[in-house]
C-alpha atoms as a PDB file:
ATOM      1  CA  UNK A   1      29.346 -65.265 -67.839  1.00  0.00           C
ATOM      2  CA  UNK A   2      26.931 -63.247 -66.330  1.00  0.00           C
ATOM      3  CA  UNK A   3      27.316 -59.200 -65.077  1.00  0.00           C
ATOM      4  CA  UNK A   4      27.195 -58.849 -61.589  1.00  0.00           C
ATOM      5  CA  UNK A   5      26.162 -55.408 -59.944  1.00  0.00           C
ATOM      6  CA  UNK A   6      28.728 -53.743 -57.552  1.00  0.00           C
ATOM      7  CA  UNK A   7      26.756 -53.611 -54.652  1.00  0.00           C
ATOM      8  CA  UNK A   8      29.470 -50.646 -52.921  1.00  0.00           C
ATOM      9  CA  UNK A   9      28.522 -48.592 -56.428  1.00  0.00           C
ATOM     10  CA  UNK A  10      24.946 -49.092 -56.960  1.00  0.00           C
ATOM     11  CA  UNK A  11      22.790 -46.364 -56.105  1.00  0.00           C
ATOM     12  CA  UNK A  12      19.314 -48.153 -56.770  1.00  0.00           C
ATOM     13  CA  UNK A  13      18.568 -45.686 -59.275  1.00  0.00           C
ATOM     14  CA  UNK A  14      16.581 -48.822 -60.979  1.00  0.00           C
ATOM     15  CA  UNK A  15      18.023 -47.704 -64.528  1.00  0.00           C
ATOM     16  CA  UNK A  16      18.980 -51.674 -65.794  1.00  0.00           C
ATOM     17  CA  UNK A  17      16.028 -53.138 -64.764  1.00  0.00           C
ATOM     18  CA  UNK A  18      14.011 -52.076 -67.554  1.00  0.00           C
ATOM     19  CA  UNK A  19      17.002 -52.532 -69.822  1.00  0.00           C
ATOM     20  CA  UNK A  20      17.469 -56.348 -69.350  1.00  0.00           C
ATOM     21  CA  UNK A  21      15.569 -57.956 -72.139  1.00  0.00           C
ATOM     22  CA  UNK A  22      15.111 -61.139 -69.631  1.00  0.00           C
ATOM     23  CA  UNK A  23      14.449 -59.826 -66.601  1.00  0.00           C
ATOM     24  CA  UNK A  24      16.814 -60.647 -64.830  1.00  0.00           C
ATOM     25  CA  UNK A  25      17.584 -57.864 -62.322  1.00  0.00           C
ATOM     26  CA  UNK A  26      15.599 -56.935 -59.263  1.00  0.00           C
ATOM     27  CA  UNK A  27      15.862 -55.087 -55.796  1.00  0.00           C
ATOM     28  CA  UNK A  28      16.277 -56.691 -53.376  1.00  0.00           C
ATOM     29  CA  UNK A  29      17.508 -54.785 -49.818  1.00  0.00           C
ATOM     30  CA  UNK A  30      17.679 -51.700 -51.287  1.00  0.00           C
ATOM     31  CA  UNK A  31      19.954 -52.567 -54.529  1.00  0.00           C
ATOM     32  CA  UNK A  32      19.295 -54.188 -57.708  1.00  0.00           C
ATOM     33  CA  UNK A  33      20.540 -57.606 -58.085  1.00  0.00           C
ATOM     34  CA  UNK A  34      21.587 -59.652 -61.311  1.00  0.00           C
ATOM     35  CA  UNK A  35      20.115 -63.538 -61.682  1.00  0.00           C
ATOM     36  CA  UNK A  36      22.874 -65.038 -62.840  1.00  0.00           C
ATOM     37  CA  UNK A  37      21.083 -68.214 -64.103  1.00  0.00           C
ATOM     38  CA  UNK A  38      18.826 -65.570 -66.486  1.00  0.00           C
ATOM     39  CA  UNK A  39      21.288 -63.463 -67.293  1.00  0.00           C
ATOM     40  CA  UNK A  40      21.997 -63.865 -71.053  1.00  0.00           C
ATOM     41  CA  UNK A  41      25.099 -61.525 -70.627  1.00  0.00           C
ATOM     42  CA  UNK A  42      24.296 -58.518 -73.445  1.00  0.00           C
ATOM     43  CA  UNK A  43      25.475 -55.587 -71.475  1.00  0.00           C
ATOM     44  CA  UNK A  44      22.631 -53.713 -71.542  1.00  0.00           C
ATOM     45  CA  UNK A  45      22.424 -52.773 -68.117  1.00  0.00           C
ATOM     46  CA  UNK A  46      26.162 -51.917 -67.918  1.00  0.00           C
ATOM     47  CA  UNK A  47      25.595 -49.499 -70.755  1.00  0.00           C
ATOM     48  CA  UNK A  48      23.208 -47.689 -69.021  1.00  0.00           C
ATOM     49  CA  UNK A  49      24.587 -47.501 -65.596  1.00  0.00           C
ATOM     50  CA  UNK A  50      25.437 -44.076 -64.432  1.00  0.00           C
ATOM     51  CA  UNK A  51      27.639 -44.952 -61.404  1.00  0.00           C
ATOM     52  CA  UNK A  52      28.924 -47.514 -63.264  1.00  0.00           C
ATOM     53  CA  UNK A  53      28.517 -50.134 -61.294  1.00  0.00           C
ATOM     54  CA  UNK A  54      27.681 -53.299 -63.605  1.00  0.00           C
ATOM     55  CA  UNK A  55      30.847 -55.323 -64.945  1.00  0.00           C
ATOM     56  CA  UNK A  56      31.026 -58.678 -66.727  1.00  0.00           C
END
């Protein structure tokens, strides 16, 4: 199952994107944004969050 980004939380900070080892988040209307079909579910980004707003 892929993590999804709490859009309410996010803060665009843009600390995940480098984290995802596939790419697959980018901004898009001012928040960052998961690809579900890349997504190869790790964590990464939610472990690096700082408003916490990634979750499985």
């Amino acid at each position: 199952m892929a993590y999804k980004i709490n859009e309410e939380q996010c803060v665009n900070c843009g600390s995940c994107e480098p984290e995802c080892p596939v790419g697959a988040i980018s901004e898009q209307n001012d928040k960052r944004v998961i690809n579900a079909d890349a997504c190869i579910s790790c964590g990464s980004c939610a472990s690096t969050c700082p408003a916490e707003a990634i979750s499985e």
